[in-house]
PDB file of N, CA and C in Angstrom:
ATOM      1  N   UNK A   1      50.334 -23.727 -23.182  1.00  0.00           N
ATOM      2  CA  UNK A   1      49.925 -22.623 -22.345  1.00  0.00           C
ATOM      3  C   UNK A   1      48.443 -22.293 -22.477  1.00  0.00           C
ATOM      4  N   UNK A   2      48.016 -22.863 -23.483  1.00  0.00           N
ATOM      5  CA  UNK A   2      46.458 -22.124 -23.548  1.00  0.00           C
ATOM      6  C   UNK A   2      45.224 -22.841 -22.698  1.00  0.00           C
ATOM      7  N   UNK A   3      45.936 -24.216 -21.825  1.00  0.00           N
ATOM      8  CA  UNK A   3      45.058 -24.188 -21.042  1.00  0.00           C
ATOM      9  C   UNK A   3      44.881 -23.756 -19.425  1.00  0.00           C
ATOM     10  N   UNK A   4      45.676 -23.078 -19.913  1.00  0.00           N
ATOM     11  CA  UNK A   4      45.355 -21.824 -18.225  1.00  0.00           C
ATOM     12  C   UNK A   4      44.343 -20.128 -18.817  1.00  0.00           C
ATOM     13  N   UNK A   5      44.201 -20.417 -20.098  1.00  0.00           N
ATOM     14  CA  UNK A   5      43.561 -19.091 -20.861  1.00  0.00           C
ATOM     15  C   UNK A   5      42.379 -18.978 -19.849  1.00  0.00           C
ATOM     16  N   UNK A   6      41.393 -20.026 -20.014  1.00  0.00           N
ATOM     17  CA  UNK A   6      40.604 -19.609 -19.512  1.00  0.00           C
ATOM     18  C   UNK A   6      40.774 -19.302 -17.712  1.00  0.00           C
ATOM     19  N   UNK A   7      41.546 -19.354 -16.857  1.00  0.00           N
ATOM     20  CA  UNK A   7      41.775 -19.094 -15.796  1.00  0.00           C
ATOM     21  C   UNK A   7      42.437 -17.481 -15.519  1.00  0.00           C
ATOM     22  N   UNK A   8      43.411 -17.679 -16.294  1.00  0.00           N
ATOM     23  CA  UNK A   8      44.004 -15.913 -16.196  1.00  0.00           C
ATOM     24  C   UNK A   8      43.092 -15.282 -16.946  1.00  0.00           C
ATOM     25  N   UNK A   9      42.088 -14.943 -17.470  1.00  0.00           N
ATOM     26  CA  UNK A   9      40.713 -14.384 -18.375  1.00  0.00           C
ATOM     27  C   UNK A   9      40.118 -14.100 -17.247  1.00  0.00           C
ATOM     28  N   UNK A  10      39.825 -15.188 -16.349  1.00  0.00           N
ATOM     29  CA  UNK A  10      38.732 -15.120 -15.343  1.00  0.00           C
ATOM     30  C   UNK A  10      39.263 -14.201 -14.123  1.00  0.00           C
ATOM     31  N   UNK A  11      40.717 -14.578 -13.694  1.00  0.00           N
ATOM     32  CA  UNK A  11      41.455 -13.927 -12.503  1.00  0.00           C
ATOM     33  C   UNK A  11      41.593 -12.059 -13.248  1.00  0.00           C
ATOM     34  N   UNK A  12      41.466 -11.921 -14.883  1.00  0.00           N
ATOM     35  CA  UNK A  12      41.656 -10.490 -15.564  1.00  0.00           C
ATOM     36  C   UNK A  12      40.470 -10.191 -14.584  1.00  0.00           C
ATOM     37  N   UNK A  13      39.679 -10.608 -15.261  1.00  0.00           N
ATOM     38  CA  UNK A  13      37.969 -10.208 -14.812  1.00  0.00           C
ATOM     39  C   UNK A  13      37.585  -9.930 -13.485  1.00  0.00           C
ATOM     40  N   UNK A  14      38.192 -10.425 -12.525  1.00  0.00           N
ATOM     41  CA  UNK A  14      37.696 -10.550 -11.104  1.00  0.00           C
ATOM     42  C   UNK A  14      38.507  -9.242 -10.690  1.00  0.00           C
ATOM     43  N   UNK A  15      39.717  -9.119 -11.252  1.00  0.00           N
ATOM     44  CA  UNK A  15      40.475  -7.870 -10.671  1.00  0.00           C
ATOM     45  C   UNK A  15      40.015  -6.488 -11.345  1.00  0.00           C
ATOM     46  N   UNK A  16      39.500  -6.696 -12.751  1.00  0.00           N
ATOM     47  CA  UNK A  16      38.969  -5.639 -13.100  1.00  0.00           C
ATOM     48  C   UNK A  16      37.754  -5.083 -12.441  1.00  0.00           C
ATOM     49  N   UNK A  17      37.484  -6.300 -12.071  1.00  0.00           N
ATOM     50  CA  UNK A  17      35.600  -5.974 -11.580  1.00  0.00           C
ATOM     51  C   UNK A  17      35.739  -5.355 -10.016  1.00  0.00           C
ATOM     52  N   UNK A  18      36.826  -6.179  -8.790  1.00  0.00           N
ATOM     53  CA  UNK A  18      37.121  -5.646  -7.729  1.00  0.00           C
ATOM     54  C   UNK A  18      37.764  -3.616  -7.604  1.00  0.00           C
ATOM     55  N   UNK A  19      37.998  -3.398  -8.830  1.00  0.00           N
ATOM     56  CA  UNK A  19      39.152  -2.064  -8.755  1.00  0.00           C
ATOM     57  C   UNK A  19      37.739  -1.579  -9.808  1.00  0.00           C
ATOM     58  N   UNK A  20      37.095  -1.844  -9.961  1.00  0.00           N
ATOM     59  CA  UNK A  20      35.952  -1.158 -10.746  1.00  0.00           C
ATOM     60  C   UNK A  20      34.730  -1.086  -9.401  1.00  0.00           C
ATOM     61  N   UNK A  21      34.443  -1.954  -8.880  1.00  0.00           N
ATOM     62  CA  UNK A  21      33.371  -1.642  -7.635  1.00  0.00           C
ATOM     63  C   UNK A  21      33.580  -0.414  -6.563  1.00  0.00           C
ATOM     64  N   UNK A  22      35.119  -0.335  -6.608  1.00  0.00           N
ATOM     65  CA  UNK A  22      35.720   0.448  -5.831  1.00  0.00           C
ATOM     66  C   UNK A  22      35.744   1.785  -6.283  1.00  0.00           C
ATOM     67  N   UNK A  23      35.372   1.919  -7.180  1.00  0.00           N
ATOM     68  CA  UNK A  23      35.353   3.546  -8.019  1.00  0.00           C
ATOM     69  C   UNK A  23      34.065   4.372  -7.574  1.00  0.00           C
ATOM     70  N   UNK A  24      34.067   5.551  -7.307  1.00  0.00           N
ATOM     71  CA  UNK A  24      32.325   6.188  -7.304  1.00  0.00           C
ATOM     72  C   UNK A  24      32.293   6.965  -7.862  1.00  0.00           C
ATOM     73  N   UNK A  25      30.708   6.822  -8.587  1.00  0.00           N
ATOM     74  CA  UNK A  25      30.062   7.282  -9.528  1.00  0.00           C
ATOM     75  C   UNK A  25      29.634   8.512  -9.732  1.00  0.00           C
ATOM     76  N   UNK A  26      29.367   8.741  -8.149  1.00  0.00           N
ATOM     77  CA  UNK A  26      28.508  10.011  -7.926  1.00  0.00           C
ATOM     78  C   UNK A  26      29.018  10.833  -6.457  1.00  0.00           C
ATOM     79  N   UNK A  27      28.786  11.832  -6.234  1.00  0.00           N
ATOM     80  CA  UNK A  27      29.403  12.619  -5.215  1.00  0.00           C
ATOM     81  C   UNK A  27      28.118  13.839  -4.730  1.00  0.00           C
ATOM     82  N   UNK A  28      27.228  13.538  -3.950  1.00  0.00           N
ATOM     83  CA  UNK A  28      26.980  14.720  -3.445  1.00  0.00           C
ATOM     84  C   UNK A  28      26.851  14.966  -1.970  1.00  0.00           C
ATOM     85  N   UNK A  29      26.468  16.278  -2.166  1.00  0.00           N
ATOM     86  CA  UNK A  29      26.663  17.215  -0.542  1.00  0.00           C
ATOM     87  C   UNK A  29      24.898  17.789  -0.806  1.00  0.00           C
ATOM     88  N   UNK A  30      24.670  17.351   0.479  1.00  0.00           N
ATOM     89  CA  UNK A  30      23.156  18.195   0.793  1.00  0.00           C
ATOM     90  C   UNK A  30      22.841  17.788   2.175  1.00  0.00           C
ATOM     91  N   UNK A  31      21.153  18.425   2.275  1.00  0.00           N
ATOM     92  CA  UNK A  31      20.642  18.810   3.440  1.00  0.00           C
ATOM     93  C   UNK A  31      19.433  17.674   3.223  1.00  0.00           C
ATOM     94  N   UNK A  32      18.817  17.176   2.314  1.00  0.00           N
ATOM     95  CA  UNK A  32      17.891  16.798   2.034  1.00  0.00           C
ATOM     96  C   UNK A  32      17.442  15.598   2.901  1.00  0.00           C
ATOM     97  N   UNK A  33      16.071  15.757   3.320  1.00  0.00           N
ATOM     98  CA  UNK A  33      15.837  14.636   4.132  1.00  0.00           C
ATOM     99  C   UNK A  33      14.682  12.965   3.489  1.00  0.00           C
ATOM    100  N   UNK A  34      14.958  13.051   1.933  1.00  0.00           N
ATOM    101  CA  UNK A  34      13.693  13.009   1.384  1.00  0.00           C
ATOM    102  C   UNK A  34      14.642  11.844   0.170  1.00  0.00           C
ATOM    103  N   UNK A  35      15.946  11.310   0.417  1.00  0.00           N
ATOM    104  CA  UNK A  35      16.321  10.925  -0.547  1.00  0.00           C
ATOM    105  C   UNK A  35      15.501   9.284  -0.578  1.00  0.00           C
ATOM    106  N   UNK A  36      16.054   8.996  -1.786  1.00  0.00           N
ATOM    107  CA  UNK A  36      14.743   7.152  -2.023  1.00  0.00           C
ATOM    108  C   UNK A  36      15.907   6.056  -0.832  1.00  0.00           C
ATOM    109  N   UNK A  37      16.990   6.287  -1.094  1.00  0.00           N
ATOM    110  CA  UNK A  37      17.411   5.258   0.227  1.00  0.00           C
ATOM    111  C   UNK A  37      17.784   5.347   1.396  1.00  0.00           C
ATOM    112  N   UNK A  38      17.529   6.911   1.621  1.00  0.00           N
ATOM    113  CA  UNK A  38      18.045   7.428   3.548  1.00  0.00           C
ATOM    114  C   UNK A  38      16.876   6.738   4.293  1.00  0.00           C
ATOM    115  N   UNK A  39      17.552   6.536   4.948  1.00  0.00           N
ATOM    116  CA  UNK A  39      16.669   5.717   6.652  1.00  0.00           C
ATOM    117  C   UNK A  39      17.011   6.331   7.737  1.00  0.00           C
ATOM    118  N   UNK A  40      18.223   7.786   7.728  1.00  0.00           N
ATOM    119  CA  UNK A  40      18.498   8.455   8.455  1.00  0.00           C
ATOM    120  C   UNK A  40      18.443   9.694   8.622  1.00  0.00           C
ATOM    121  N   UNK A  41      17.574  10.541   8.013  1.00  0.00           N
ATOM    122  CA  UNK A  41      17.017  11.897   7.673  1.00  0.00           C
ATOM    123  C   UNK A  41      17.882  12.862   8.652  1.00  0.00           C
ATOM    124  N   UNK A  42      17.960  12.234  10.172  1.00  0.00           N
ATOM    125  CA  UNK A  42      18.436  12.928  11.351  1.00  0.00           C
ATOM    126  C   UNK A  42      19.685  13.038  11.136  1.00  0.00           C
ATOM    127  N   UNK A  43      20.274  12.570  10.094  1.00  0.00           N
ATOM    128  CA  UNK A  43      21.777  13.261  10.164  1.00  0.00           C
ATOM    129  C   UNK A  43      22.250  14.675   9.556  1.00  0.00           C
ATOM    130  N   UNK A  44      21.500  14.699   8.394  1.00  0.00           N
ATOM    131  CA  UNK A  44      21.378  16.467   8.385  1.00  0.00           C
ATOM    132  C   UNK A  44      20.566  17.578   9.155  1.00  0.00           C
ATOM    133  N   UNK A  45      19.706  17.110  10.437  1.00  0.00           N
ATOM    134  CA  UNK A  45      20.262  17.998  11.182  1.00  0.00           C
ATOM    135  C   UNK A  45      20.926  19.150  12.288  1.00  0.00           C
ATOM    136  N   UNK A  46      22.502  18.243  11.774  1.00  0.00           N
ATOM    137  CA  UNK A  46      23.487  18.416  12.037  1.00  0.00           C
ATOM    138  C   UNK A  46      24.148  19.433  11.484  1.00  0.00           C
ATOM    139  N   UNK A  47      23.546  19.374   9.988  1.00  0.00           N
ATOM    140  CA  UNK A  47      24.477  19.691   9.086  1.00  0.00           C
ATOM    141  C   UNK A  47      24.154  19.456   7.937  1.00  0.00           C
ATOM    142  N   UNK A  48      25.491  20.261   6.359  1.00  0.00           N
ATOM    143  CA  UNK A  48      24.890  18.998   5.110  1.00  0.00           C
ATOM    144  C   UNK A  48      26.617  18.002   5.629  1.00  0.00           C
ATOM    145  N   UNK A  49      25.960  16.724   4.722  1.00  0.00           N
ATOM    146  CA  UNK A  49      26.358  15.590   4.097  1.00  0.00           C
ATOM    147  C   UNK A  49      26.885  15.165   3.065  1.00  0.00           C
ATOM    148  N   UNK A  50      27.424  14.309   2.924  1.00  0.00           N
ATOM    149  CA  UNK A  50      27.747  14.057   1.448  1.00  0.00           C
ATOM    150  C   UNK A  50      27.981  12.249   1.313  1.00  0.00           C
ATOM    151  N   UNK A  51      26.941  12.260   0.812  1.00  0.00           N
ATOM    152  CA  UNK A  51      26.909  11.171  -0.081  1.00  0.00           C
ATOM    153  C   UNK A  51      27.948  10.455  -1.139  1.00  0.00           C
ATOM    154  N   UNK A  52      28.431   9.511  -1.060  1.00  0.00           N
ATOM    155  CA  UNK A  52      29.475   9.395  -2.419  1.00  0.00           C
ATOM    156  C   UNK A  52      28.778   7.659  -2.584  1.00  0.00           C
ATOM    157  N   UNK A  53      28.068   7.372  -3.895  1.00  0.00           N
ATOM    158  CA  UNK A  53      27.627   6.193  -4.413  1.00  0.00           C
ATOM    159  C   UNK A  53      28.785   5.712  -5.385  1.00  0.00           C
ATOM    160  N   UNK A  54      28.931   4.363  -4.774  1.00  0.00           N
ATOM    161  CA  UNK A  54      29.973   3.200  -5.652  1.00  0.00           C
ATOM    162  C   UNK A  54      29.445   1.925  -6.644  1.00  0.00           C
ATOM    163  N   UNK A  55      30.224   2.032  -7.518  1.00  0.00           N
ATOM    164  CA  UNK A  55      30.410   0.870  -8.495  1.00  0.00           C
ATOM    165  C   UNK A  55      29.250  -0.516  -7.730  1.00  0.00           C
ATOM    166  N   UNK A  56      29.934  -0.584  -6.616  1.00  0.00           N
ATOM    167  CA  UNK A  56      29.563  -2.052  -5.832  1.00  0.00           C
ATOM    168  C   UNK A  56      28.361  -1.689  -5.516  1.00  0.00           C
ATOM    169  N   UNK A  57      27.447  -0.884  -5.455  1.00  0.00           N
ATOM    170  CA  UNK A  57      26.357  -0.291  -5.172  1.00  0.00           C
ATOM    171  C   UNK A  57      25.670   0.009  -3.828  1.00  0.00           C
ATOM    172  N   UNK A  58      26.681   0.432  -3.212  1.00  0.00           N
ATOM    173  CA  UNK A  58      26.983   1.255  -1.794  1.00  0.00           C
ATOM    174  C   UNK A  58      27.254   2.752  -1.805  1.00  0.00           C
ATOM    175  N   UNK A  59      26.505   3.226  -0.488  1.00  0.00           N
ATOM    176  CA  UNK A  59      26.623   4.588  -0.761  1.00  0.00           C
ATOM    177  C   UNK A  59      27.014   5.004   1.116  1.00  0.00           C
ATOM    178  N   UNK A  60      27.875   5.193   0.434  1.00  0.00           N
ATOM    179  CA  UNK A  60      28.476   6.299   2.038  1.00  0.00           C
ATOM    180  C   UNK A  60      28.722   7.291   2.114  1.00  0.00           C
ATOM    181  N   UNK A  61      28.015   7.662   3.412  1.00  0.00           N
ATOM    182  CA  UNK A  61      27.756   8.810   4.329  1.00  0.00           C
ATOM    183  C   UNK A  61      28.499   9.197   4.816  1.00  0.00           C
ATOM    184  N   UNK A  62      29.405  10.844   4.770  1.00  0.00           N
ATOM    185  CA  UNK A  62      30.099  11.348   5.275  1.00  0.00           C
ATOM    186  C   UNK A  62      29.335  12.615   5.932  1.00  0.00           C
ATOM    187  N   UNK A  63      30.095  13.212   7.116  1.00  0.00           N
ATOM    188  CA  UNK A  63      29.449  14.323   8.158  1.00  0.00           C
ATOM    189  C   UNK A  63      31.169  14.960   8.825  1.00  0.00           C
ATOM    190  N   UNK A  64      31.247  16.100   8.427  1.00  0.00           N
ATOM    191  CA  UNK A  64      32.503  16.569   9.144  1.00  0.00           C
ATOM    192  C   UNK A  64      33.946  15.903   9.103  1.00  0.00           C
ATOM    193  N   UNK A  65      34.177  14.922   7.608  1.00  0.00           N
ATOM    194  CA  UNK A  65      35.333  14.229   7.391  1.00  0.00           C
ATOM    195  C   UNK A  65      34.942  13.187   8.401  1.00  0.00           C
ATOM    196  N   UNK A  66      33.815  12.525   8.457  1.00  0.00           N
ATOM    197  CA  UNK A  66      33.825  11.220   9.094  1.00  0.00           C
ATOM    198  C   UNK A  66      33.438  10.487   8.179  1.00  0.00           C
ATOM    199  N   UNK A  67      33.250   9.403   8.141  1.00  0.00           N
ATOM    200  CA  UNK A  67      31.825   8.173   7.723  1.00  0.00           C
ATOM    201  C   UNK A  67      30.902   7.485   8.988  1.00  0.00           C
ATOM    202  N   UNK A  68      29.789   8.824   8.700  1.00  0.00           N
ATOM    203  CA  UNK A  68      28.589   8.308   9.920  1.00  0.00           C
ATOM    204  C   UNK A  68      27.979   7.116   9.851  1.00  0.00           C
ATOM    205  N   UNK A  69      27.770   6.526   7.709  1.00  0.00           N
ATOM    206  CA  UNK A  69      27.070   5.411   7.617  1.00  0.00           C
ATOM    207  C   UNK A  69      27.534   4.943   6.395  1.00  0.00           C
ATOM    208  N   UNK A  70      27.169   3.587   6.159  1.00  0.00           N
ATOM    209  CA  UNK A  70      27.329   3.237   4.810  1.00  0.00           C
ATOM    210  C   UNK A  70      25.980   2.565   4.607  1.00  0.00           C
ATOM    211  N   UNK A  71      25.326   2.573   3.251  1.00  0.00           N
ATOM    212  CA  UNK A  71      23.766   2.576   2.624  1.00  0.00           C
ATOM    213  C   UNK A  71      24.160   1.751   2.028  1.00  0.00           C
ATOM    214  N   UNK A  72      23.168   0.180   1.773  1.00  0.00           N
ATOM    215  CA  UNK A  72      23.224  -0.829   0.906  1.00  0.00           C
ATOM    216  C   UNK A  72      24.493  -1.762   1.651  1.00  0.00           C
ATOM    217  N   UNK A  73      24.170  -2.929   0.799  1.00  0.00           N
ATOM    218  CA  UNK A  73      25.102  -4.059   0.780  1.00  0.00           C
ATOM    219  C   UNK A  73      25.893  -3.974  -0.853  1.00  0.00           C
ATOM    220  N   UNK A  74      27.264  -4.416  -0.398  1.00  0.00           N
ATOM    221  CA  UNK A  74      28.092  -4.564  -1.290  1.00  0.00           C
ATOM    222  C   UNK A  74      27.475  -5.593  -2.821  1.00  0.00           C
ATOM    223  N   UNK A  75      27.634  -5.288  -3.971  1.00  0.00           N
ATOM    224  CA  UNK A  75      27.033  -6.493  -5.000  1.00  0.00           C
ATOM    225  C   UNK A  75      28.671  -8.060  -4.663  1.00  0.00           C
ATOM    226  N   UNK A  76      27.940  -8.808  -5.085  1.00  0.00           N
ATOM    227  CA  UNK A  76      28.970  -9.967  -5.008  1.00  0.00           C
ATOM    228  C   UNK A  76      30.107  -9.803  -6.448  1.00  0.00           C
ATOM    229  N   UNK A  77      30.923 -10.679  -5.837  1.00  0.00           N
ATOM    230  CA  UNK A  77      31.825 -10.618  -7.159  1.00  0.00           C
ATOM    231  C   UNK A  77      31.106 -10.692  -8.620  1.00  0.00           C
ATOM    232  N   UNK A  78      30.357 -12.095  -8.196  1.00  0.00           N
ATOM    233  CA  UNK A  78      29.880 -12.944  -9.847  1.00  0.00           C
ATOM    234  C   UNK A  78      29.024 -11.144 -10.368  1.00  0.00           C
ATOM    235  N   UNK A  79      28.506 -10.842  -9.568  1.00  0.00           N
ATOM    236  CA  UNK A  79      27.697  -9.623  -9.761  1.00  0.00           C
ATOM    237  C   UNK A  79      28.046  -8.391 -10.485  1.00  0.00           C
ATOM    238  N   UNK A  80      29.548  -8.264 -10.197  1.00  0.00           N
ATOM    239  CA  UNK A  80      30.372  -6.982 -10.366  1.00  0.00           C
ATOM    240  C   UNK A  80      30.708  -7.355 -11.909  1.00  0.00           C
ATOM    241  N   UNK A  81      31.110  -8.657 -11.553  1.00  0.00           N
ATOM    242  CA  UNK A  81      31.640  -9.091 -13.157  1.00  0.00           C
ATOM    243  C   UNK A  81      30.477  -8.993 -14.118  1.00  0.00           C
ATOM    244  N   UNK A  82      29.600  -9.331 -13.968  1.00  0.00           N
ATOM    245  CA  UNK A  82      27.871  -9.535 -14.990  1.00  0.00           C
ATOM    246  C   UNK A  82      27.851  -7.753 -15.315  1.00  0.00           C
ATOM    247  N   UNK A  83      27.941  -7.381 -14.167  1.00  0.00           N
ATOM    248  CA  UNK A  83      27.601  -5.655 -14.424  1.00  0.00           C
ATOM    249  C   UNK A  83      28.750  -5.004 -15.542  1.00  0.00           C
ATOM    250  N   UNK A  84      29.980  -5.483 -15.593  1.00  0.00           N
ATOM    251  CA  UNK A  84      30.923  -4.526 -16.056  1.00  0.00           C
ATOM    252  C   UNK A  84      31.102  -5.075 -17.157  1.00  0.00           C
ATOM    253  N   UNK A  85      29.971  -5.774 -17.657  1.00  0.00           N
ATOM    254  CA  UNK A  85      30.166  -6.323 -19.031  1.00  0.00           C
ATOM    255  C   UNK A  85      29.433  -5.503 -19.779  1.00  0.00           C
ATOM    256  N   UNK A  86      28.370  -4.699 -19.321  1.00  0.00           N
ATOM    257  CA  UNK A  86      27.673  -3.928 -20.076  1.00  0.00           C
ATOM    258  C   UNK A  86      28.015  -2.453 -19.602  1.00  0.00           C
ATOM    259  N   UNK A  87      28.788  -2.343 -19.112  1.00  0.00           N
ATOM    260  CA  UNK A  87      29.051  -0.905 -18.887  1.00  0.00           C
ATOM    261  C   UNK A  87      30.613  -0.245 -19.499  1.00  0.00           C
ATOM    262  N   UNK A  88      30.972   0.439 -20.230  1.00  0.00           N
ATOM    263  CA  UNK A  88      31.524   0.903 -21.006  1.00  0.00           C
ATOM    264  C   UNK A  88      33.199   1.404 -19.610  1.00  0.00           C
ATOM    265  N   UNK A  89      33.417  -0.411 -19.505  1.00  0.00           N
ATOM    266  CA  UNK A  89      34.717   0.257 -18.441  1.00  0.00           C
ATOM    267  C   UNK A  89      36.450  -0.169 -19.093  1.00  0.00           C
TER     268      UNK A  89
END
């Protein structure tokens, strides 16, 4: 059996890392037009916003229980896995 170890290790890893990208980090609500990665200032105003930043290093934009936008590209798998080796998950 131990030479599938290194395969079910790797398939652990990929599922930990997929259900770990998917988690967010951070949660806010504002008005601010001044943040380092908005390219859309004009959506607050509307209104405030709320921001919620993920694991995968995406950040989406909510307005009135919608999603107006999503910020960034997703990190790749190999990526997620490299990251969650140093982060206390």
């Amino acid at each position: 059996m131990t030479q599938y170890k290194k395969k079910v290790d790797l398939q652990r890893a990929i599922l930990k890392a997929e259900a770990w990208g998917k988690e967010p980090y951070s949660i806010e609500t504002h008005r601010l037009k001044s943040n380092d990665y908005d390219t859309r200032p004009e959506d607050t105003d509307r209104g405030y916003v709320t921001d919620t930043r993920y694991n995968n290093g995406t950040i989406v934009r909510e307005q009135f229980g919608k999603v107006i936008h999503v910020f960034g590209k997703p990190l790749s798998l190999e990526q997620l896995i490299e990251k969650i080796k140093y982060e206390k998950v």
